[in-house]
Protein backbone atom coordinates (compact mmCIF):
# COMPACT_ATOMS: atom_id res chain seq x y z
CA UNK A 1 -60.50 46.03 -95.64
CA UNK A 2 -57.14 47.60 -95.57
CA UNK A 3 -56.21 51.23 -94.43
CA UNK A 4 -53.77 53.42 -94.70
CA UNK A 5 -53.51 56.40 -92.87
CA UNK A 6 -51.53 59.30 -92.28
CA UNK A 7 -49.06 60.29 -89.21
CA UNK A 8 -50.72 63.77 -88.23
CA UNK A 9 -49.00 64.71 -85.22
CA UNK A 10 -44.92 65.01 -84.57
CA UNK A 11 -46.08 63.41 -81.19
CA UNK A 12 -46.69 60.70 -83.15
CA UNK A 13 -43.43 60.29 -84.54
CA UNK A 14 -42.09 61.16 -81.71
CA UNK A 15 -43.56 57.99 -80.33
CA UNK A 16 -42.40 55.68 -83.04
CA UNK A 17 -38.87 57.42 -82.85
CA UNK A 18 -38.49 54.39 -80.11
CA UNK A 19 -37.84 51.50 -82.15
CA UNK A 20 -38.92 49.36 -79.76
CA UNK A 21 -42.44 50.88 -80.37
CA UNK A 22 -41.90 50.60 -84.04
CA UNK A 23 -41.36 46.87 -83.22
CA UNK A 24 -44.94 46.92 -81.86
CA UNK A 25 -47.30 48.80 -83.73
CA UNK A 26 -45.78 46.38 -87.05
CA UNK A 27 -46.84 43.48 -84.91
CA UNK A 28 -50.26 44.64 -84.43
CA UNK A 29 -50.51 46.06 -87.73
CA UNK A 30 -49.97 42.05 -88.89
CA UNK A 31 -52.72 40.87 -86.48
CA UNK A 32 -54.40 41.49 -82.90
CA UNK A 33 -52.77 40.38 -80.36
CA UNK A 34 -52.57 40.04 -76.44
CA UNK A 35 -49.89 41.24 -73.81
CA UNK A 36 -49.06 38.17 -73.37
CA UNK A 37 -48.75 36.89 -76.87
CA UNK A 38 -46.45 40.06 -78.16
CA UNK A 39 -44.25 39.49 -74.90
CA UNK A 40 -43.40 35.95 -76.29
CA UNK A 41 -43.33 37.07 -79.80
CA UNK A 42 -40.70 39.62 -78.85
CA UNK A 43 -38.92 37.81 -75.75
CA UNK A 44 -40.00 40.75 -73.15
CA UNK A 45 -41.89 40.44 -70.04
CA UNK A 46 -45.68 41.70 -69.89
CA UNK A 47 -44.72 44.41 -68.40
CA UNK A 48 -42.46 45.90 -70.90
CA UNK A 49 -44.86 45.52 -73.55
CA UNK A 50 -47.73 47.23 -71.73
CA UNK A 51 -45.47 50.27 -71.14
CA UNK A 52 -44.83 50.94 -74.84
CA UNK A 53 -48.52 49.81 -75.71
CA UNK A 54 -49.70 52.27 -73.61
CA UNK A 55 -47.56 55.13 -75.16
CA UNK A 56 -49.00 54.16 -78.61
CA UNK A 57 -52.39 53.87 -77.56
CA UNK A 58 -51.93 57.34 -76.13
CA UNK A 59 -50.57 58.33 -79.83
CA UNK A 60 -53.78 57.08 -81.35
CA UNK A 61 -51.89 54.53 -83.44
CA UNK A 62 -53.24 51.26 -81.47
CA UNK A 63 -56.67 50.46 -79.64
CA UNK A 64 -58.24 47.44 -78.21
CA UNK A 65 -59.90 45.05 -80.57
CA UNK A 66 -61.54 42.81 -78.76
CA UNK A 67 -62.31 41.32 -75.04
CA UNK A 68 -62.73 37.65 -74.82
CA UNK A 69 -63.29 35.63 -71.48
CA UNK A 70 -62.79 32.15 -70.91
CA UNK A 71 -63.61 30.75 -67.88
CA UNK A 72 -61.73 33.07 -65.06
CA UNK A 73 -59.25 34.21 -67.96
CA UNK A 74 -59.67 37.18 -69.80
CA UNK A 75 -57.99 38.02 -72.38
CA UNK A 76 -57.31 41.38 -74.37
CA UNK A 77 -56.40 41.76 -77.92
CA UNK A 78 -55.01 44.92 -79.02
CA UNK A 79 -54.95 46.17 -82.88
CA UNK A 80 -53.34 49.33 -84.53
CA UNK A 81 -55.73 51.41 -86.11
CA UNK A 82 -54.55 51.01 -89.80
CA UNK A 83 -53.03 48.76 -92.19
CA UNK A 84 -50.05 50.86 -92.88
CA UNK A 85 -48.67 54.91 -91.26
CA UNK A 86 -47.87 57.11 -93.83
CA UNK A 87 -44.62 58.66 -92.60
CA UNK A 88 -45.04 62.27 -94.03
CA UNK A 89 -44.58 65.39 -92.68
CA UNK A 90 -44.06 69.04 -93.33
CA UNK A 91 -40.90 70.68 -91.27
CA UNK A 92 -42.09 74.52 -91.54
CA UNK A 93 -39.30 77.14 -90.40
CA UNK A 94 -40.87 78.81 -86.99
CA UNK A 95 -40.27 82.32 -86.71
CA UNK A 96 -41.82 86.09 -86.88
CA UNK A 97 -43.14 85.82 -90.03
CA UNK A 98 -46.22 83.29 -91.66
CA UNK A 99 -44.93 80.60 -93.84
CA UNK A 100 -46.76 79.37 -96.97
CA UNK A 101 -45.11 76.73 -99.04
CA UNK A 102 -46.12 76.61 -102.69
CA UNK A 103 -45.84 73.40 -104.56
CA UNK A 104 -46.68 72.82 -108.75
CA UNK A 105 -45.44 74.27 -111.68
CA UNK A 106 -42.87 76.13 -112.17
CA UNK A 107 -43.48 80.08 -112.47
CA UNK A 108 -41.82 83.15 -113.17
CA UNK A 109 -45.08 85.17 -111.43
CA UNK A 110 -44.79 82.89 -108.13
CA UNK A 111 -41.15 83.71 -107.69
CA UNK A 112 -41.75 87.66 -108.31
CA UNK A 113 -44.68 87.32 -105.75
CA UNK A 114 -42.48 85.24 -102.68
CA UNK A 115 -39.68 88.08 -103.53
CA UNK A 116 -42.09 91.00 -103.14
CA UNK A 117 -43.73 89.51 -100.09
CA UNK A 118 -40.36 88.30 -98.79
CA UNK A 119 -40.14 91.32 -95.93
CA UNK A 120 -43.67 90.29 -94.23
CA UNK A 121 -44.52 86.35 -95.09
CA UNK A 122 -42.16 83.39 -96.34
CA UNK A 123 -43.32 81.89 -99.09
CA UNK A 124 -41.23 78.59 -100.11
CA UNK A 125 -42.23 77.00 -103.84
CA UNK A 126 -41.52 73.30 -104.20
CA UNK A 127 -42.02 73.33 -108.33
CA UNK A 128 -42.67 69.76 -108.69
CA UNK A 129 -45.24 69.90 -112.06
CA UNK A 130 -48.95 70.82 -112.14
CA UNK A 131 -50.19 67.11 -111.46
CA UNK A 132 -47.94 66.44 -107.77
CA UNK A 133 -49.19 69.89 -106.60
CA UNK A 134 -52.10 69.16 -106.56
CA UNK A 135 -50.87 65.40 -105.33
CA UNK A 136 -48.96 67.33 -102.66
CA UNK A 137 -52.42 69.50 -101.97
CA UNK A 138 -54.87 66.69 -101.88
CA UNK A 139 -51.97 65.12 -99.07
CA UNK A 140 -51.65 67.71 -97.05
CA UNK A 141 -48.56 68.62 -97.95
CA UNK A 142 -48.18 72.24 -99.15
CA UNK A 143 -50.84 75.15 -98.67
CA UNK A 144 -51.34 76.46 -102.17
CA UNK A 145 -50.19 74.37 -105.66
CA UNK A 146 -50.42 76.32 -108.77
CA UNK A 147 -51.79 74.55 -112.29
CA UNK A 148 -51.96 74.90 -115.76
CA UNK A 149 -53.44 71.39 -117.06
CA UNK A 150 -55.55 71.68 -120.19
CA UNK A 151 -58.13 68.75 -120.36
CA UNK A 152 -59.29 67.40 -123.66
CA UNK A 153 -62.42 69.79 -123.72
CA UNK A 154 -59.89 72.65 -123.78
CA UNK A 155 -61.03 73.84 -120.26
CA UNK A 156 -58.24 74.80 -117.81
CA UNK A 157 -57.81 72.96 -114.10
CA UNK A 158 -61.30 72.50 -112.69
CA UNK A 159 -61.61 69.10 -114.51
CA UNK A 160 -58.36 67.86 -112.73
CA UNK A 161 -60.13 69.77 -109.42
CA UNK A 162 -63.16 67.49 -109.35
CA UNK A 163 -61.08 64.84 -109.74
CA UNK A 164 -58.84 65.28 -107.24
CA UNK A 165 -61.03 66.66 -104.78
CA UNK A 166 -64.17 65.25 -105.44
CA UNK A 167 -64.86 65.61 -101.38
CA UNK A 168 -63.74 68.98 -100.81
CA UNK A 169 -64.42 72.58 -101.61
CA UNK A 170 -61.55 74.09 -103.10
CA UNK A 171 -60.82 77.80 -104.46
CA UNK A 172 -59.31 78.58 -107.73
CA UNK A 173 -57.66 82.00 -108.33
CA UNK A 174 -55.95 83.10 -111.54
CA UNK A 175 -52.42 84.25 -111.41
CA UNK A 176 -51.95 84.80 -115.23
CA UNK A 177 -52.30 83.91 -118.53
CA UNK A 178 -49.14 83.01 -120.13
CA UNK A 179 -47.56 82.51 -123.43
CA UNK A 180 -45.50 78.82 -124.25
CA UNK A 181 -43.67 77.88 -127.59
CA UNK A 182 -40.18 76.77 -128.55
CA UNK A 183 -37.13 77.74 -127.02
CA UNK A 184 -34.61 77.85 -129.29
CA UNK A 185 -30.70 78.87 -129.99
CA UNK A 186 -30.33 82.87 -131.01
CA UNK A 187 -30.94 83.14 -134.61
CA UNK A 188 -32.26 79.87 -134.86
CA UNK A 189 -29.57 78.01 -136.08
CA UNK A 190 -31.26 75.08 -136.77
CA UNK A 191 -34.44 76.49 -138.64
CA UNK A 192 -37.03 74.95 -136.32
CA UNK A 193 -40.58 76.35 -137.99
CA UNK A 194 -43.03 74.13 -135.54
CA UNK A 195 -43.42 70.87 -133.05
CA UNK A 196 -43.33 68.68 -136.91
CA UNK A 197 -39.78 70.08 -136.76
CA UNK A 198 -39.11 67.31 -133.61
CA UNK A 199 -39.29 64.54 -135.78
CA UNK A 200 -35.74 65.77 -137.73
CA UNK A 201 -32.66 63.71 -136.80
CA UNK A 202 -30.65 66.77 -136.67
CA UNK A 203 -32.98 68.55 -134.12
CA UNK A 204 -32.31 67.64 -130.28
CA UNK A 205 -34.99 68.26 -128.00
CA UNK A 206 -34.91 68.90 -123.98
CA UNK A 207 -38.45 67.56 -122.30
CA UNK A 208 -40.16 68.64 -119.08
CA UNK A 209 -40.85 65.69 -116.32
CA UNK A 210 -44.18 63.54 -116.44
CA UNK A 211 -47.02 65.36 -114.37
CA UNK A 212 -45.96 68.87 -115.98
CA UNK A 213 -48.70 71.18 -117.64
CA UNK A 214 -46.45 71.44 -120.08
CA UNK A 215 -45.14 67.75 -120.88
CA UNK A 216 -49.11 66.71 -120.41
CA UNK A 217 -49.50 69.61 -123.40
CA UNK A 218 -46.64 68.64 -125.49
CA UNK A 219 -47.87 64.93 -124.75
CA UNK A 220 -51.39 65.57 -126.41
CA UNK A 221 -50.02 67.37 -129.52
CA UNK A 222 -47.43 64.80 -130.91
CA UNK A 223 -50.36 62.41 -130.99
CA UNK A 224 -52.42 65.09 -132.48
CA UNK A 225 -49.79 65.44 -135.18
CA UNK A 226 -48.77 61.50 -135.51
CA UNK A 227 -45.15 62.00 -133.38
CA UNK A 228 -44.26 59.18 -131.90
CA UNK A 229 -42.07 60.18 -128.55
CA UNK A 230 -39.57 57.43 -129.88
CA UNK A 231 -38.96 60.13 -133.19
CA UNK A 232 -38.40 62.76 -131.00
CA UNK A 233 -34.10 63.01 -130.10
CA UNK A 234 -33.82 63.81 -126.68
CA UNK A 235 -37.47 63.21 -125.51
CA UNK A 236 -36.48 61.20 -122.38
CA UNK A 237 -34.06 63.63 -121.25
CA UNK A 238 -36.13 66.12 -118.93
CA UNK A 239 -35.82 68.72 -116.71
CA UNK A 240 -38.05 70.54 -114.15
CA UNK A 241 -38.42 74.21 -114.63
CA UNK A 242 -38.50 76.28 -117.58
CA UNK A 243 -34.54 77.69 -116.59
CA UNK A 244 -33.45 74.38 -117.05
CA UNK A 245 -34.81 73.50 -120.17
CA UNK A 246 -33.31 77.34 -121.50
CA UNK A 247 -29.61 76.55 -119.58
CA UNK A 248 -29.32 73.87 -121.49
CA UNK A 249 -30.33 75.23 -124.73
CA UNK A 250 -27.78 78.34 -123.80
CA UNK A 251 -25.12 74.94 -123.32
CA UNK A 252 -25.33 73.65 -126.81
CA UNK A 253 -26.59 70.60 -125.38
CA UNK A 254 -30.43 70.56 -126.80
CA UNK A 255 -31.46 72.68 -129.35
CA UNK A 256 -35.15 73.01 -128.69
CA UNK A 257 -37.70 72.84 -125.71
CA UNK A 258 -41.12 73.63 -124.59
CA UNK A 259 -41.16 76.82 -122.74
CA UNK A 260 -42.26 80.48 -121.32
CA UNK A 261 -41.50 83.38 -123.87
CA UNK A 262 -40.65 84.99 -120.67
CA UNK A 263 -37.62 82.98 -120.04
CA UNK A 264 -36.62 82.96 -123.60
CA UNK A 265 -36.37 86.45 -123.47
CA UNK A 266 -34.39 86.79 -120.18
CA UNK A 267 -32.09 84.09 -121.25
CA UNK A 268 -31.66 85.48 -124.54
CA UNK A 269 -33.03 82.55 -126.69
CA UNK A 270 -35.30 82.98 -129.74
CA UNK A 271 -38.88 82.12 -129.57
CA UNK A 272 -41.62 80.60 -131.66
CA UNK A 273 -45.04 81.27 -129.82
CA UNK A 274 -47.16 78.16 -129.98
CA UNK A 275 -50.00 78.39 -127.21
CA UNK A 276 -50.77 80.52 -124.51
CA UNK A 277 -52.61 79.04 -121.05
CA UNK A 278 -54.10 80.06 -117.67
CA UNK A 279 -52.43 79.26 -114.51
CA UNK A 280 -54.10 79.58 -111.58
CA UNK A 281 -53.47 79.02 -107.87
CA UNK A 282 -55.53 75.84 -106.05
CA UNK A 283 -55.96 75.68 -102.44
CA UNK A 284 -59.09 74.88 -99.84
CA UNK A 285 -61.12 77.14 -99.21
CA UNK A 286 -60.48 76.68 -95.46
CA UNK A 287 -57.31 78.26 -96.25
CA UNK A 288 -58.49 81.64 -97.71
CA UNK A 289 -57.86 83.74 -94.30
CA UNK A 290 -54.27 82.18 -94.05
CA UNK A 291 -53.61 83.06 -97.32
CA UNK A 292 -55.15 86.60 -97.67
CA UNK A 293 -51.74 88.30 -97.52
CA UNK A 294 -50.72 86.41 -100.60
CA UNK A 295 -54.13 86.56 -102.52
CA UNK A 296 -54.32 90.69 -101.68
CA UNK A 297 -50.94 91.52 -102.67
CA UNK A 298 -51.94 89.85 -106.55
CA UNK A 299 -53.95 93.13 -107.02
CA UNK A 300 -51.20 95.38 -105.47
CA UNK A 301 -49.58 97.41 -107.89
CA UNK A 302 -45.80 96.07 -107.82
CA UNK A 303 -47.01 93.13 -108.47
CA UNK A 304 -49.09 93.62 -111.53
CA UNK A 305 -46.29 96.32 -113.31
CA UNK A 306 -43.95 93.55 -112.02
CA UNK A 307 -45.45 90.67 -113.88
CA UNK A 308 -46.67 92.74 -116.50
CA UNK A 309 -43.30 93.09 -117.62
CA UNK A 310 -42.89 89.59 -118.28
CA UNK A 311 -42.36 88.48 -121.57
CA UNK A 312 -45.81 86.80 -123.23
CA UNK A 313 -47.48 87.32 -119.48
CA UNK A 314 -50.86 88.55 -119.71
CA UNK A 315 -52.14 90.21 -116.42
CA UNK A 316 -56.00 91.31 -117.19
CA UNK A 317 -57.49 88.38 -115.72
CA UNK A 318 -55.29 88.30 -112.42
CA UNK A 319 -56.40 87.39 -109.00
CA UNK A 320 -60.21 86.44 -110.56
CA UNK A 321 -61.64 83.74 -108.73
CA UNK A 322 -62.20 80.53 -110.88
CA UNK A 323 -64.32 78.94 -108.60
């Protein structure tokens, strides 16, 4: 069966940084070989080849397969230890203070929270949609994601959880409950009433990318309403945070999107409230002690009359642990 595995060390790529090595490890990825057989393959002497073999077995990329003797000969066949190497890797700044990187949806609360905590830990946010946080999480490749996926029961993020991590424990902490609808142009100009209002020819509409809470929500209610994404002007055109979707609006160039009352409010759009939702913040909980200065400072006072303040942000249920 076929493997793939993950580059977990930079001495790893630091080995494979030699193309030479590269040259290699894809060799014995395609089939075990011998010394002698990759120093034909490649037109090198034995020697040469056991030099960079040995700096990959000493990587953990390669390892010997099998020993077969023939007569006086013995031969030794030499296989890398998966299928295919992942090349990913997280490039952290290094400095005085902790760094957490942050990758889902986009959030007005998580941006208030890496300002306030800005003097004492680093917190970077990577808003890539609910769905490739918790991609990047299950991968290694971000500490915390933060989610707002609604499944078809109504319940909020643990479904996705169990499906993502069906082999690990993982900790679910609320950050808010918020409130989504339709931006729209001040005073409305178009008369948009509801998401039946998408289907008009004269309405243009800016969408969020696939793997969004909010696309995934939007998504589920034109078929719940008989919308066909083809009816809908503009529904390929998509953005990835809730600021685009409202600078564009502001631009003339869309007249309606899914989005936070928040941002309608602070770039003075109208809003028609449709739903509100949970987000919460996902991350193992291995990680609780690194993350204790950012899960702490969600009951801290500037944070809650910051975020409190927010437009359609609801606050009462903040930093309660899901699970």
């Amino acid at each position: 069966m076929n493997h793939t595995h993950r580059l977990e060390t930079f001495a790893q790529l630091k080995t494979l940084s030699d193309a030479r090595r590269m040259q290699v490890l894809r060799l014995l990825m395609a089939a075990p070989s011998t010394l002698t057989q990759l120093a034909g393959t490649l037109g090198q002497s034995p020697a040469w080849v056991r030099h960079h073999l040995l700096a990959l077995e000493s990587a953990g990329l390669v390892e010997l397969a099998e020993v077969r003797t023939t007569g006086t000969v013995t031969e030794k066949f030499y296989r890398s230890k998966a299928s295919a190497w992942l090349l990913q890797e997280i490039i952290l700044p290094q400095g005085d203070k902790p760094v957490i990187l942050f990758s889902g949806s986009h959030d007005l609360a998580i941006e208030r929270l890496a300002e306030q905590l800005a003097p004492h830990v680093v917190v970077i946010t990577q808003p890539v949609g609910s769905l490739d946080g918790l991609g990047c999480l299950r991968q290694g490749l971000c500490h915390l994601a933060g989610s707002h996926l609604q499944d078809s029961s109504g319940e909020y993020n643990t479904p996705f959880i169990r499906h993502f991590f069906p082999d690990r424990e993982i900790s679910l902490v609320t950050l808010a409950h918020r409130e989504q609808g339709l931006l729209v142009a001040p005073g409305n100009p178009k008369h948009i009433r509801s998401l039946s209002d998408l289907g008009r020819g004269d309405v243009i509409f800016v969408n969020r990318q696939p793997g969004s809470g909010t696309r995934a929500w939007l998504d589920g209610q034109l078929k719940r309403i008989g919308l066909a994404a083809g009816q809908v002007n503009g529904y390929s055109r998509q953005v990835w945070t809730h600021d685009e979707a409202a600078a564009v609006i502001q631009r003339r160039e869309a007249d309606t999107a899914v989005g936070l009352h928040a941002v309608a409010r602070l770039s003075g759009l109208d809003f028609i409230p449709l739903f509100h939702e949970r987000f919460d913040l996902v991350f193992p909980s291995g990680q609780a002690g690194f993350l204790h200065p950012l899960l702490d400072h969600l009951q801290g006072k500037a944070f809650r009359r910051e975020v409190g303040s927010l437009e359609g942000y609801d606050i009462a249920h903040t930093g309660e642990r899901i699970q």
